[in-house]
Protein backbone atom coordinates (compact mmCIF):
# COMPACT_ATOMS: atom_id res chain seq x y z
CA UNK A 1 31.18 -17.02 20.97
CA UNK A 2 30.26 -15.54 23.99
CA UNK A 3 31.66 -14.71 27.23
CA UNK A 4 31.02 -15.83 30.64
CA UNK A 5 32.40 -14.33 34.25
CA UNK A 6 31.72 -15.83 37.34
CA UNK A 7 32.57 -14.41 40.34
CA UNK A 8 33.83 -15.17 43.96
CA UNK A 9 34.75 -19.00 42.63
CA UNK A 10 37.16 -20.39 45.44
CA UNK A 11 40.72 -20.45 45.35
CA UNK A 12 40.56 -24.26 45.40
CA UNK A 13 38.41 -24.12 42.33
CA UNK A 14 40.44 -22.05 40.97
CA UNK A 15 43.53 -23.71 41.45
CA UNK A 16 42.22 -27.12 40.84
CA UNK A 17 40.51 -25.78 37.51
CA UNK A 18 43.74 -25.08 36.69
CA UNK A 19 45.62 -27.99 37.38
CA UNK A 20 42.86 -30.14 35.27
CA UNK A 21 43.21 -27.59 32.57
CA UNK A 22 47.19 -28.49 32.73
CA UNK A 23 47.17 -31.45 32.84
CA UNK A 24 44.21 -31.89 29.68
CA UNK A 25 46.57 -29.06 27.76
CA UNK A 26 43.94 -26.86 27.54
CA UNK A 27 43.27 -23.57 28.59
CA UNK A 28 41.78 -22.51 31.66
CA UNK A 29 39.11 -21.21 29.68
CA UNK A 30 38.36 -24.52 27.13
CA UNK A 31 38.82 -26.29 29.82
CA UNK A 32 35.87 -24.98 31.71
CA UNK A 33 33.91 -25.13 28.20
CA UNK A 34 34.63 -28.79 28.33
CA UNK A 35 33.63 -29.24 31.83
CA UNK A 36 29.76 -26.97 31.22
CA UNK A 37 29.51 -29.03 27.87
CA UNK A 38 29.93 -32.67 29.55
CA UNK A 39 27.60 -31.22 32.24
CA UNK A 40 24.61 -30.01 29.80
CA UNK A 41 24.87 -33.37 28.48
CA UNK A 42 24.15 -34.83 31.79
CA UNK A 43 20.36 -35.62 32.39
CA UNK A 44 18.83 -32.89 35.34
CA UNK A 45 18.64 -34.75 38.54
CA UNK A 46 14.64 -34.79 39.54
CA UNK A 47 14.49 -31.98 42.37
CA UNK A 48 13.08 -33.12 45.80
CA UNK A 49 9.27 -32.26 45.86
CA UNK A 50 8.89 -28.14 47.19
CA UNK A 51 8.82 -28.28 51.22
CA UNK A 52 5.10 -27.33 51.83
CA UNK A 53 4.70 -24.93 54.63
CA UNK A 54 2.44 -26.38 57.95
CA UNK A 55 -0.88 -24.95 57.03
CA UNK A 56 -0.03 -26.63 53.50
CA UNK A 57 0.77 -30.07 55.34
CA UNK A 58 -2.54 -29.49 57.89
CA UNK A 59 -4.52 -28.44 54.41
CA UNK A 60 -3.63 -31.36 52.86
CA UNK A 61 -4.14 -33.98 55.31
CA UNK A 62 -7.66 -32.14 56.19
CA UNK A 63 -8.54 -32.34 52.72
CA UNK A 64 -11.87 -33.68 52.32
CA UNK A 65 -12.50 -36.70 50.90
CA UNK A 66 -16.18 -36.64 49.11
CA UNK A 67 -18.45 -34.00 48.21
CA UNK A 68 -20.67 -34.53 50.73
CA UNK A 69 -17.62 -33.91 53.46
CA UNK A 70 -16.50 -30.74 51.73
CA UNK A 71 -20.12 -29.47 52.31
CA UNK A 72 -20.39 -30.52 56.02
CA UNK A 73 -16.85 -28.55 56.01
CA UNK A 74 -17.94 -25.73 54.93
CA UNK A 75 -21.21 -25.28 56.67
CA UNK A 76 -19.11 -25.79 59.83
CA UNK A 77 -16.71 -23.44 58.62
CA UNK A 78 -19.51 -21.01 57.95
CA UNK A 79 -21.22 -21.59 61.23
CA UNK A 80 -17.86 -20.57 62.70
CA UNK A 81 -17.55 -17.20 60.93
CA UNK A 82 -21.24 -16.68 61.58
CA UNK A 83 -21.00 -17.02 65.68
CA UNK A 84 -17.17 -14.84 65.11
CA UNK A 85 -18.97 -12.07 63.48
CA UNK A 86 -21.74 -11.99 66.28
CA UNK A 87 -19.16 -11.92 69.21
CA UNK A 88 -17.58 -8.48 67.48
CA UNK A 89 -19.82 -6.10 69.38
CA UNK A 90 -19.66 -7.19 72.78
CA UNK A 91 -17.66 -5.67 75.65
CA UNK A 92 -14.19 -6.75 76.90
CA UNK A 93 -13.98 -8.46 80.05
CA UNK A 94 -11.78 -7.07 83.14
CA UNK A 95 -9.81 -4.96 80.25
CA UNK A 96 -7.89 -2.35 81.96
């Protein structure tokens, strides 16, 4: 059998841990066996779906819908870097 240490558990834990295991006649130590056993046998709760970050939100909701939208999107989206790339020469204005 193995062993298992767990630190910084609260003295409330502790002492209520303790009590259970009392009043159960157990060890502290079964009795926190018995406790991690029942729980294992407990089905895991579903986790809430991961929080998605805004330009994951934005992403999604701009998704596009049809092949023929995902091509208009990225010709604009090329068009965009196209007439970015051709401003990278010029001067700044008033830039002291």
């Amino acid at each position: 059998m193995g062993d298992l240490l767990i630190k910084g558990i609260p003295e409330a834990i502790a002492q209520g841990l303790s009590e259970r295991a009392e009043r159960a006649g157990r060890t502290l130590s079964e009795e926190v066996t018995v406790i991690l056993g029942d729980a294992l046998q407990q089905p895991v709760p579903k986790t809430e779906a991961k929080a998605l970050s805004a330009f994951e939100a934005i992403r999604e909701i701009m998704k596009p819908e049809s092949e023929e939208e995902a091509a208009l999107y990225a010709a604009i989206m090329d068009e965009i870097e196209a007439k970015r790339k051709s401003d990278l020469g010029r001067p700044f204005e008033d830039f002291e």
